[in-house]
Protein backbone atom coordinates (compact mmCIF):
# COMPACT_ATOMS: atom_id res chain seq x y z
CA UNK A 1 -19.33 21.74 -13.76
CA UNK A 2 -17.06 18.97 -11.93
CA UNK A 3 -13.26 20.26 -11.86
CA UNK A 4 -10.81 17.93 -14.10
CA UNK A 5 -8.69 16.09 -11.63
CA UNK A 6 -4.74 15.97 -11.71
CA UNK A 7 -4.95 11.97 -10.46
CA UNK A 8 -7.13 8.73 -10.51
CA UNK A 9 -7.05 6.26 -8.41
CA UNK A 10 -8.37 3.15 -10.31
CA UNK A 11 -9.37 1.06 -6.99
CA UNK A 12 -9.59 -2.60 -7.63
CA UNK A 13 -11.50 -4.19 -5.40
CA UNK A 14 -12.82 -7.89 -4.01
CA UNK A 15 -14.88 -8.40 -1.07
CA UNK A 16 -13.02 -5.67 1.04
CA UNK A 17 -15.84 -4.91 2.98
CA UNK A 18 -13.67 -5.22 6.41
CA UNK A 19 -11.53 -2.01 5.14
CA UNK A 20 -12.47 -0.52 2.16
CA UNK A 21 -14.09 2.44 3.72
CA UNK A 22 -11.06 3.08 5.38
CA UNK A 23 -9.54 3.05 2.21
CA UNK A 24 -11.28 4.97 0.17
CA UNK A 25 -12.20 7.86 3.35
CA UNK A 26 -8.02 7.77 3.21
CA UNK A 27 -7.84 9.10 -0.44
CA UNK A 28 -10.85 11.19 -0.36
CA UNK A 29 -9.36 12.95 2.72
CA UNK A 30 -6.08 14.01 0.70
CA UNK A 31 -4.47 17.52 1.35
CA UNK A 32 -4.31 17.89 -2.62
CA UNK A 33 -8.39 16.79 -3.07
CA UNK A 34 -8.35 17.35 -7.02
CA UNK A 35 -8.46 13.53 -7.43
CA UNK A 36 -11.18 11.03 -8.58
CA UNK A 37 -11.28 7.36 -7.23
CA UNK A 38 -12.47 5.15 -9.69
CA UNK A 39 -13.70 1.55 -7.84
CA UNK A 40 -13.64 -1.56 -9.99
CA UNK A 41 -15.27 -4.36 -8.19
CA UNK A 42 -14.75 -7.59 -9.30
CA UNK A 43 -18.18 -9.30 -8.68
CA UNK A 44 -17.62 -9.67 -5.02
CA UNK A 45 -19.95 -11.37 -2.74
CA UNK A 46 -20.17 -8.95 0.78
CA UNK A 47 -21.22 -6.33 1.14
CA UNK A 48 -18.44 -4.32 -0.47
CA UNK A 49 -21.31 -2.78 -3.37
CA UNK A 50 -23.43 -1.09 -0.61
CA UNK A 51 -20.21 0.47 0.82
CA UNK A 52 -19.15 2.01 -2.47
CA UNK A 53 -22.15 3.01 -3.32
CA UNK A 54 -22.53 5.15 0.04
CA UNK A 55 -19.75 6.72 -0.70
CA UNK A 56 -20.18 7.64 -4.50
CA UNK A 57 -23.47 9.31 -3.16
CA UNK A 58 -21.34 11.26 -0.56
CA UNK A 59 -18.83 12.45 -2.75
CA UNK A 60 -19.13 13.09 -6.64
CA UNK A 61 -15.34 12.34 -6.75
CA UNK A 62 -16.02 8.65 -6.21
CA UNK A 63 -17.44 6.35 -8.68
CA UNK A 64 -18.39 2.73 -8.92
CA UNK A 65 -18.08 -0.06 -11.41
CA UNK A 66 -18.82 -3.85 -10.90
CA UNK A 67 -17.65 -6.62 -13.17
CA UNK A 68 -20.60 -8.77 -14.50
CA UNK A 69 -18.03 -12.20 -13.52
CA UNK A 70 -14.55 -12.44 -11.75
CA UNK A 71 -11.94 -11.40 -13.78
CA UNK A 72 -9.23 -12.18 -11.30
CA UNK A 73 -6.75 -9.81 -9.42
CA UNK A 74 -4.20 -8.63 -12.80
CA UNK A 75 -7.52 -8.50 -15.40
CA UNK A 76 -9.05 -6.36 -12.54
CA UNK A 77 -6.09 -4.09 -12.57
CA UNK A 78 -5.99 -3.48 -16.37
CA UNK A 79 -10.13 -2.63 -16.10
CA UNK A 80 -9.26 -0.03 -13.33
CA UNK A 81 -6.83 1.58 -15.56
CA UNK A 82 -8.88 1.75 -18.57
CA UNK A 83 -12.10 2.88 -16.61
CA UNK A 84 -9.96 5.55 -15.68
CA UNK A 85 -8.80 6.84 -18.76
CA UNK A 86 -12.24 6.56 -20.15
CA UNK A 87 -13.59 8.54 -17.13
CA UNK A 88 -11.26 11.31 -16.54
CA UNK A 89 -9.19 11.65 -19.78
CA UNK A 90 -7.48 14.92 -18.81
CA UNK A 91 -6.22 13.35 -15.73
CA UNK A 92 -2.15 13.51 -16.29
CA UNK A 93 -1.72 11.20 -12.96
CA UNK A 94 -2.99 7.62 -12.15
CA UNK A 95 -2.25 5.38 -9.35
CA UNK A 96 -3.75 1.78 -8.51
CA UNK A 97 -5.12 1.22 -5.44
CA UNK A 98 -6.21 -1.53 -3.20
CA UNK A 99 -9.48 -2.28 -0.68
CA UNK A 100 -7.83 -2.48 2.00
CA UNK A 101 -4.50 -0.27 2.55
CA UNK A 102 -4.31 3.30 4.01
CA UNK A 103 -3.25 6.26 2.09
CA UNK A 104 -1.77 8.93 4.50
CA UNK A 105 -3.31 12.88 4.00
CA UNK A 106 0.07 14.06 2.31
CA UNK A 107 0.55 11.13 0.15
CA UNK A 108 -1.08 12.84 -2.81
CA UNK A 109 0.34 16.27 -2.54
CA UNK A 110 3.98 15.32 -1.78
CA UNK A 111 4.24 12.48 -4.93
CA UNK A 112 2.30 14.85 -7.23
CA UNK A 113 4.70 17.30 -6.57
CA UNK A 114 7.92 15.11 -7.01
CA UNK A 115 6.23 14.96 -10.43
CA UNK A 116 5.84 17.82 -11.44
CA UNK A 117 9.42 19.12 -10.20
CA UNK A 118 11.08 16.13 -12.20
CA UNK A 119 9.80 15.51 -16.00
CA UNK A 120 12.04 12.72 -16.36
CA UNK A 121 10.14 10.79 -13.17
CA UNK A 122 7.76 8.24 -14.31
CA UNK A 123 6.89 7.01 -10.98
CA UNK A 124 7.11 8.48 -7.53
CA UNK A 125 6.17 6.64 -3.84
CA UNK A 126 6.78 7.09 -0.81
CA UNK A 127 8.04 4.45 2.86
CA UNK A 128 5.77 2.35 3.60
CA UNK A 129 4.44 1.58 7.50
CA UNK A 130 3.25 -2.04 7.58
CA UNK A 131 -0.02 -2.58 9.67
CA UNK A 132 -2.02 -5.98 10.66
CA UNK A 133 -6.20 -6.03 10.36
CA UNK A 134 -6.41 -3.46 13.43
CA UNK A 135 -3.82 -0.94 12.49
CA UNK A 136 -1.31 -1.91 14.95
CA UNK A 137 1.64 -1.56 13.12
CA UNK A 138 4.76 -3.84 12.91
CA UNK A 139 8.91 -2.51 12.88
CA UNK A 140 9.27 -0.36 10.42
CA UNK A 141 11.95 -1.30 7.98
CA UNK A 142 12.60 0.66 5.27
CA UNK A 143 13.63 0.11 2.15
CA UNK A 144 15.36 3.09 0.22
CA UNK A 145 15.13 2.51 -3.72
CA UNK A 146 14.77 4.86 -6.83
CA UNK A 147 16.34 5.58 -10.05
CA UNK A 148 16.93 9.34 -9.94
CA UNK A 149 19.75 10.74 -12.38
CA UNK A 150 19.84 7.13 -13.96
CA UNK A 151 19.36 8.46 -17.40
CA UNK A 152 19.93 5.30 -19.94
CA UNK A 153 16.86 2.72 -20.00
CA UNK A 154 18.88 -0.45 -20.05
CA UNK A 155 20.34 1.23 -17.05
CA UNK A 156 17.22 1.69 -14.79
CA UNK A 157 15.89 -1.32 -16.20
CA UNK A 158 19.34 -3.50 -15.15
CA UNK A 159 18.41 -1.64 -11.58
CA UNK A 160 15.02 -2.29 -10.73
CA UNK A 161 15.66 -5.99 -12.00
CA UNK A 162 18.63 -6.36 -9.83
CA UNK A 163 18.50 -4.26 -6.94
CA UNK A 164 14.58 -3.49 -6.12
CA UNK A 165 12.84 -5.33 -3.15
CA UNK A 166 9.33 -4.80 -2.11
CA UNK A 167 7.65 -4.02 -5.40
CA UNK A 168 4.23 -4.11 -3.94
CA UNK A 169 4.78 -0.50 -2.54
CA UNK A 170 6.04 0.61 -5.78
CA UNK A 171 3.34 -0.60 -7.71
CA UNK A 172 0.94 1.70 -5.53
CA UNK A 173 2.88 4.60 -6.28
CA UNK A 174 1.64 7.61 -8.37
CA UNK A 175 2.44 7.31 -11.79
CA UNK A 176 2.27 9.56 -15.07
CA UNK A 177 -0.54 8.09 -17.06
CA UNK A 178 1.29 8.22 -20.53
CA UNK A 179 4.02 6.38 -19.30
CA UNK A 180 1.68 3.66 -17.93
CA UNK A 181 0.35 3.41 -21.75
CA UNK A 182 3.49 2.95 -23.42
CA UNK A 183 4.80 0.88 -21.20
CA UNK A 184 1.64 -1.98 -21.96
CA UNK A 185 -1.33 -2.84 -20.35
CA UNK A 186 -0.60 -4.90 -16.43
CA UNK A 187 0.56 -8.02 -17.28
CA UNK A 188 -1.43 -11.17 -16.44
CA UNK A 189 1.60 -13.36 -14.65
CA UNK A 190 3.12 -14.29 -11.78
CA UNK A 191 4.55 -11.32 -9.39
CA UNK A 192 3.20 -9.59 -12.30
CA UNK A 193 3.76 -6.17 -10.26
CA UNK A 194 7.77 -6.87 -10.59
CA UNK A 195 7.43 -7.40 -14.36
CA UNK A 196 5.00 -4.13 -14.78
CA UNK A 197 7.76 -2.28 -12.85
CA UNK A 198 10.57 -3.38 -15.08
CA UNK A 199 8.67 -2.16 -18.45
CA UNK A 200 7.47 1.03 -16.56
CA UNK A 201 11.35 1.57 -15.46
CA UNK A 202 12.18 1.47 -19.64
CA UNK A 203 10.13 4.83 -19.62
CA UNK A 204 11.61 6.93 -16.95
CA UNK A 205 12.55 7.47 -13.08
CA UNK A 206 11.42 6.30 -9.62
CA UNK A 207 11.56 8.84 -7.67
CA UNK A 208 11.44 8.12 -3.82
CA UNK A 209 9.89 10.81 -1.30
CA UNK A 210 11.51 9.28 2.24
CA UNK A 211 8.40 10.30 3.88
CA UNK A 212 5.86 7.61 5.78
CA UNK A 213 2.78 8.09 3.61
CA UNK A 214 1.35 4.95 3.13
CA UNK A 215 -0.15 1.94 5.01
CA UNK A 216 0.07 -1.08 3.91
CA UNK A 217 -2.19 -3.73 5.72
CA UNK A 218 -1.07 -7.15 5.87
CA UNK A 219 -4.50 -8.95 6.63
CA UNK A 220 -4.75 -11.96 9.00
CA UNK A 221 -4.63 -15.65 7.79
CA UNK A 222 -3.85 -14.07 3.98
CA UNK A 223 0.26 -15.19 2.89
CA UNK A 224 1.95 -13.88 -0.03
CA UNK A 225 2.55 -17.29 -1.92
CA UNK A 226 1.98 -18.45 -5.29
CA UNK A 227 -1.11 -20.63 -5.14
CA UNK A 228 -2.61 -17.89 -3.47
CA UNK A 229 -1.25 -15.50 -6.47
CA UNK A 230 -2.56 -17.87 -8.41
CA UNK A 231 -5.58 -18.21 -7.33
CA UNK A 232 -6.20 -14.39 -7.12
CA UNK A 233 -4.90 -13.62 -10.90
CA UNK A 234 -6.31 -16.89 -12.47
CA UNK A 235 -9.89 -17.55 -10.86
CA UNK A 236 -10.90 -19.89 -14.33
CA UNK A 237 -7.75 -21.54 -13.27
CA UNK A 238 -4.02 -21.57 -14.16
CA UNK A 239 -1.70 -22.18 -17.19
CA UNK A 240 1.06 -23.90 -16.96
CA UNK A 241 2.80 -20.97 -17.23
CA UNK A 242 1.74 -19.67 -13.60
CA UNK A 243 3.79 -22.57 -12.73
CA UNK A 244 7.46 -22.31 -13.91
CA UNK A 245 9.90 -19.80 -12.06
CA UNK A 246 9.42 -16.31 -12.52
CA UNK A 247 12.88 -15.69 -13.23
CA UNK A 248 12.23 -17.65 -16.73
CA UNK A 249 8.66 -16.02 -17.74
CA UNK A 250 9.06 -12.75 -16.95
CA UNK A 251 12.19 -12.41 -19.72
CA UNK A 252 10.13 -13.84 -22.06
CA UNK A 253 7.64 -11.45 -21.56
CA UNK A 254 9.38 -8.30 -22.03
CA UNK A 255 10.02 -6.68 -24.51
CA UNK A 256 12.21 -3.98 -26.23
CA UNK A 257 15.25 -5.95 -26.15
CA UNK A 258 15.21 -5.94 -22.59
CA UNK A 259 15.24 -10.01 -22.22
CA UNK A 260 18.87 -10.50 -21.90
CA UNK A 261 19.57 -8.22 -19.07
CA UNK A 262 15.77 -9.47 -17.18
CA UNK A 263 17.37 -12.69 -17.53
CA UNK A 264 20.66 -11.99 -15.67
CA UNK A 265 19.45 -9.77 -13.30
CA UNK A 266 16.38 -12.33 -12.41
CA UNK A 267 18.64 -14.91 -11.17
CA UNK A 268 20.84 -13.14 -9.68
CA UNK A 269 17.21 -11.81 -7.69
CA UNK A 270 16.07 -14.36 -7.32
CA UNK A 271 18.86 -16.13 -5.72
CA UNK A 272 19.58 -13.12 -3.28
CA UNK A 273 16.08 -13.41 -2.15
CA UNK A 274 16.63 -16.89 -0.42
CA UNK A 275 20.23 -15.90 0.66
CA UNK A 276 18.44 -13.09 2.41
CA UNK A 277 15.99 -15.27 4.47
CA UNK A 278 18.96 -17.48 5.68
CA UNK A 279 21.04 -14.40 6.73
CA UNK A 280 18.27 -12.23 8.81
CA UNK A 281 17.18 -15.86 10.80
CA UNK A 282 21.23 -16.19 11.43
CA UNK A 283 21.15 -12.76 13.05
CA UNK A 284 18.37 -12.70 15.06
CA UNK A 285 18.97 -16.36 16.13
CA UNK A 286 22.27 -14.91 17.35
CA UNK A 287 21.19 -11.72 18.58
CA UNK A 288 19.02 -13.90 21.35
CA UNK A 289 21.39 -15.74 21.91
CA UNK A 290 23.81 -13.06 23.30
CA UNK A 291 20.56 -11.71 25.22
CA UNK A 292 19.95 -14.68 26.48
CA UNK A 293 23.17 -15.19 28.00
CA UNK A 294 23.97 -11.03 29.16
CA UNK A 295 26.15 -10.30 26.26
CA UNK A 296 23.60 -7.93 24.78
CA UNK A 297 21.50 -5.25 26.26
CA UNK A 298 17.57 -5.67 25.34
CA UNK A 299 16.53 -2.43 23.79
CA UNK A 300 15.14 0.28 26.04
CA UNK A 301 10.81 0.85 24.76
CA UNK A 302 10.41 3.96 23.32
CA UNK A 303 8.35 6.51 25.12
CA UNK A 304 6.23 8.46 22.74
CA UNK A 305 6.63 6.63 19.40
CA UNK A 306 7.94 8.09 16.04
CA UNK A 307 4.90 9.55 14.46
CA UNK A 308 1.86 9.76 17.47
CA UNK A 309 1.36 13.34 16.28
CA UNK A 310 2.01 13.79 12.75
CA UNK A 311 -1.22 14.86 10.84
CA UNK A 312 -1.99 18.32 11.84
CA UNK A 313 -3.32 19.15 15.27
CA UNK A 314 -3.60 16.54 17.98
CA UNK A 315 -5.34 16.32 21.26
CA UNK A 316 -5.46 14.08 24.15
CA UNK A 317 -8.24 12.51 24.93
CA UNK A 318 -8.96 10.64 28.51
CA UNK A 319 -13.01 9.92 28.31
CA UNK A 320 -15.17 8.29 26.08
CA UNK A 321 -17.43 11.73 26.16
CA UNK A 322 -15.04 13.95 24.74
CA UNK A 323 -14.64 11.66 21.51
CA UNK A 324 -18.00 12.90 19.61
CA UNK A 325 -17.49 16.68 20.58
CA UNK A 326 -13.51 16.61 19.22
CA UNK A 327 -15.22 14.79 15.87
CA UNK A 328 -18.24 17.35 16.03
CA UNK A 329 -15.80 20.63 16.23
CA UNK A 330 -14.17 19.08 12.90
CA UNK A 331 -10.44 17.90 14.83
CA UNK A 332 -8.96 15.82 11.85
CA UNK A 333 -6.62 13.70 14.74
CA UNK A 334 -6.69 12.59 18.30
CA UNK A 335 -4.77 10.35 20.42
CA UNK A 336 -4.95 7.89 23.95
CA UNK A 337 -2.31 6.43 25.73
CA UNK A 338 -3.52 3.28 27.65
CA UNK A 339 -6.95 3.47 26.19
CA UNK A 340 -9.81 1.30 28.18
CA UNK A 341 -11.80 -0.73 26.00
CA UNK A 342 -14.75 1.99 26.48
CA UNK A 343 -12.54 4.65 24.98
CA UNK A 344 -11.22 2.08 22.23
CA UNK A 345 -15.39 1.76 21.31
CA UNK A 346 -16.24 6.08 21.14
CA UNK A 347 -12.96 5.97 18.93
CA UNK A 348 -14.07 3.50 16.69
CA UNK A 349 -16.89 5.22 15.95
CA UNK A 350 -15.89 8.69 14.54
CA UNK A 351 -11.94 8.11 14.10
CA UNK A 352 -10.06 5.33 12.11
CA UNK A 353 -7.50 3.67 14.44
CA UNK A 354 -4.23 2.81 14.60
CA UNK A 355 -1.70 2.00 16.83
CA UNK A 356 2.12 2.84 16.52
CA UNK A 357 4.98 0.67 17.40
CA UNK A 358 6.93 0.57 20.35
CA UNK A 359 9.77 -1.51 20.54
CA UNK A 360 9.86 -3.59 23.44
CA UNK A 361 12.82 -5.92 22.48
CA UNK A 362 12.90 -9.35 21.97
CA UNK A 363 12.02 -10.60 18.52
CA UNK A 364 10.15 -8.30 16.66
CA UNK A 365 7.16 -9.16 14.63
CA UNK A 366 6.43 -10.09 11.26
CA UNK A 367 3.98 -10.01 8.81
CA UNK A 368 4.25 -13.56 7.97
CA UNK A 369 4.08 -14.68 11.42
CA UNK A 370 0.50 -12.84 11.78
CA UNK A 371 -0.93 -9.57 13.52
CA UNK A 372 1.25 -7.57 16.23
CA UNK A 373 0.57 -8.95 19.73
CA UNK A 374 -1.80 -7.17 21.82
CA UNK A 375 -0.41 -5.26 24.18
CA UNK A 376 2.92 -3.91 22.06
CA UNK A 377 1.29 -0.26 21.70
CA UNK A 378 0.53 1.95 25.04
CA UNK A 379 -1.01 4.41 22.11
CA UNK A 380 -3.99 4.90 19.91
CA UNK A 381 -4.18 7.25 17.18
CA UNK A 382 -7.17 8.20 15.51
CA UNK A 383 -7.89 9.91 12.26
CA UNK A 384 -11.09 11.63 11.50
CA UNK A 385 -13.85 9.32 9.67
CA UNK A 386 -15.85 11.12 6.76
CA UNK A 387 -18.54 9.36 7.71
CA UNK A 388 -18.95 8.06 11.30
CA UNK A 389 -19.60 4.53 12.07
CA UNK A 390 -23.71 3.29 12.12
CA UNK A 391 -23.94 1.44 15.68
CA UNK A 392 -27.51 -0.12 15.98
């Protein structure tokens, strides 16, 4: 008999072949391993089927669904939730996930057990370390938000509507699955993750662990705008609806008397947002200017960067040969510094890569402006595939 897991991941995917078995060996690798991923594929056209299915045949945890036409990126969401429930009904945990980001080994255990110490949480997630198609990973800026001790609704609702930024990592977070239901089915709308975090705050905490945990992959030539949100929610095309300013739908939307304070709070958002933009160009437009002229030191590169040894025990590897034997005697991490391109290759094969950042001063990159520059990391870290890579 199959044990009942705690948490499902309901993993919505479309044509993520470049990095959904990264993805999915990242949750089935978790400390805390009583977990099912449930994979809703939404008709894609690579070869993201054959992947899933290699994995639902490795590991009875993992199964595999595929939508008989494209339902578009919210519909998708609301299937993965309901295959879910209809899979793994005891489950008391559920968390959405995507084809292409990288859960860390920890994630699971530390937010299930923010959970479980705090029955007023509805939601708990961790920092977030941004990472381009390779794993290279950008400046880490974190963003500290949660609603702990905030104990009236219109409260935590007036807060996440006011004060929250980055509600994609949020949305990814591990959530109770009863809250989820009462709080209404993913809504089909524009930064509909925002408005699905407002009704979820009516029903309890967010609970932040201040622990890195999570990768989120910004993917190259993909920007968060809204014809591409569009496009990716509405694939029968648009209303007119997906057209007017967020600000105005989503208090519409709501419900529970909440419309009122969505509506103040959305402007007031909204408006901050652009405000924002203007202010962090200012600075760093005056930052290099002050370099630029000997007013301001350059920051010094780090050494060893923040996090090149964190998952268990690390070795160093210098040769191409001792990659297989470290992934044959079971070593869950290892690590370069100036790898050589044949090194990069043996790595690629049995360990999942990424690369941490150093700063180097100057202007550090973005997400919007495309992947890290080459050369920014002296380091490689790898973490142990589940399956190693098939080289012909």
């Amino acid at each position: 008999m199959e044990p009942v897991p705690s948490t499902v991941f309901g993993l919505a995917a479309y044509n993520g072949e470049a990095h959904i078995a990264e993805a999915i060996e990242s949750l089935l690798s978790q400390t805390r391993s009583d977990l099912a991923v449930v994979v809703v594929d939404d008709a894609s056209t690579d070869g993201t089927a054959e992947i899933c299915a290699r994995y639902a045949r490795h590991d009875f945890r993992v199964s595999y669904s595929r939508n008989e036409r494209q339902l578009g990126l919210s519909r998708n969401w609301q299937r993965a939730f309901e295959l879910a429930g209809e899979r793994h009904r005891a489950a008391r945990y559920f968390a959405w996930a995507s084809d292409h980001d990288v859960w860390g080994p920890r994630w699971h255990e530390r937010l299930a057990s923010e959970l479980e110490a705090h029955d007023e949480a509805v939601l708990a997630y961790p920092l977030t370390v941004r990472v381009d198609d390779v794993g290279s990973e950008y400046p880490t800026r974190e963003r500290l938000f949660d609603t702990a001790g905030v104990t009236d609704p219109h409260d935590r609702v007036r807060w996440v509507a006011g004060e929250l930024r980055g509600a994609g990592e949020l949305v990814y977070g591990l959530m109770r699955r009863s809250a989820v239901d009462r709080s209404g089915p993913f809504p089909v709308a524009m930064l509909a993750d925002r408005l699905f975090l407002v009704r979820l705050a009516a029903e309890g905490e967010f609970r932040q662990v201040r622990e890195r945990l999570w990768y989120r992959r910004f993917r190259a030539g993909v920007r968060m705008t809204n014809a591409r949100q569009r496009r990716a929610a509405f694939p029968d095309g648009a209303p007119l609806s997906a057209y007017a300013p967020w600000w105005i739908t989503h208090p519409l939307m709501v419900g529970g008397g909440y419309g009122a304070t969505l509506a103040r709070e959305s402007l007031r958002t909204a408006y901050g947002r652009k405000s924002e933009r203007v202010r962090r160009n200012l600075r760093w437009r005056k930052r290099h200017a002050l370099e630029r002229l000997g007013l301001r030191e350059r920051p010094v590169p780090s050494q060893v960067p923040e996090g090149a040894v964190d998952i268990g025990e690390a070795v160093h590897v210098a040769s191409p040969g001792e990659v297989r034997r470290l992934y044959e005697e079971g070593f869950p991490e290892i690590y370069a510094v100036d790898a050589t391109p044949e090194l990069c290759e043996a790595f690629e094969r049995y360990y999942w890569l990424r690369r941490p950042w150093l700063d180097r001063g100057g202007r550090k990159p973005d997400p919007t402006d495309g992947p890290v520059p080459q050369g920014e990391s002296r380091y490689l870290v790898g973490r142990r595939r589940l399956v190693p890579e098939s080289r012909g």
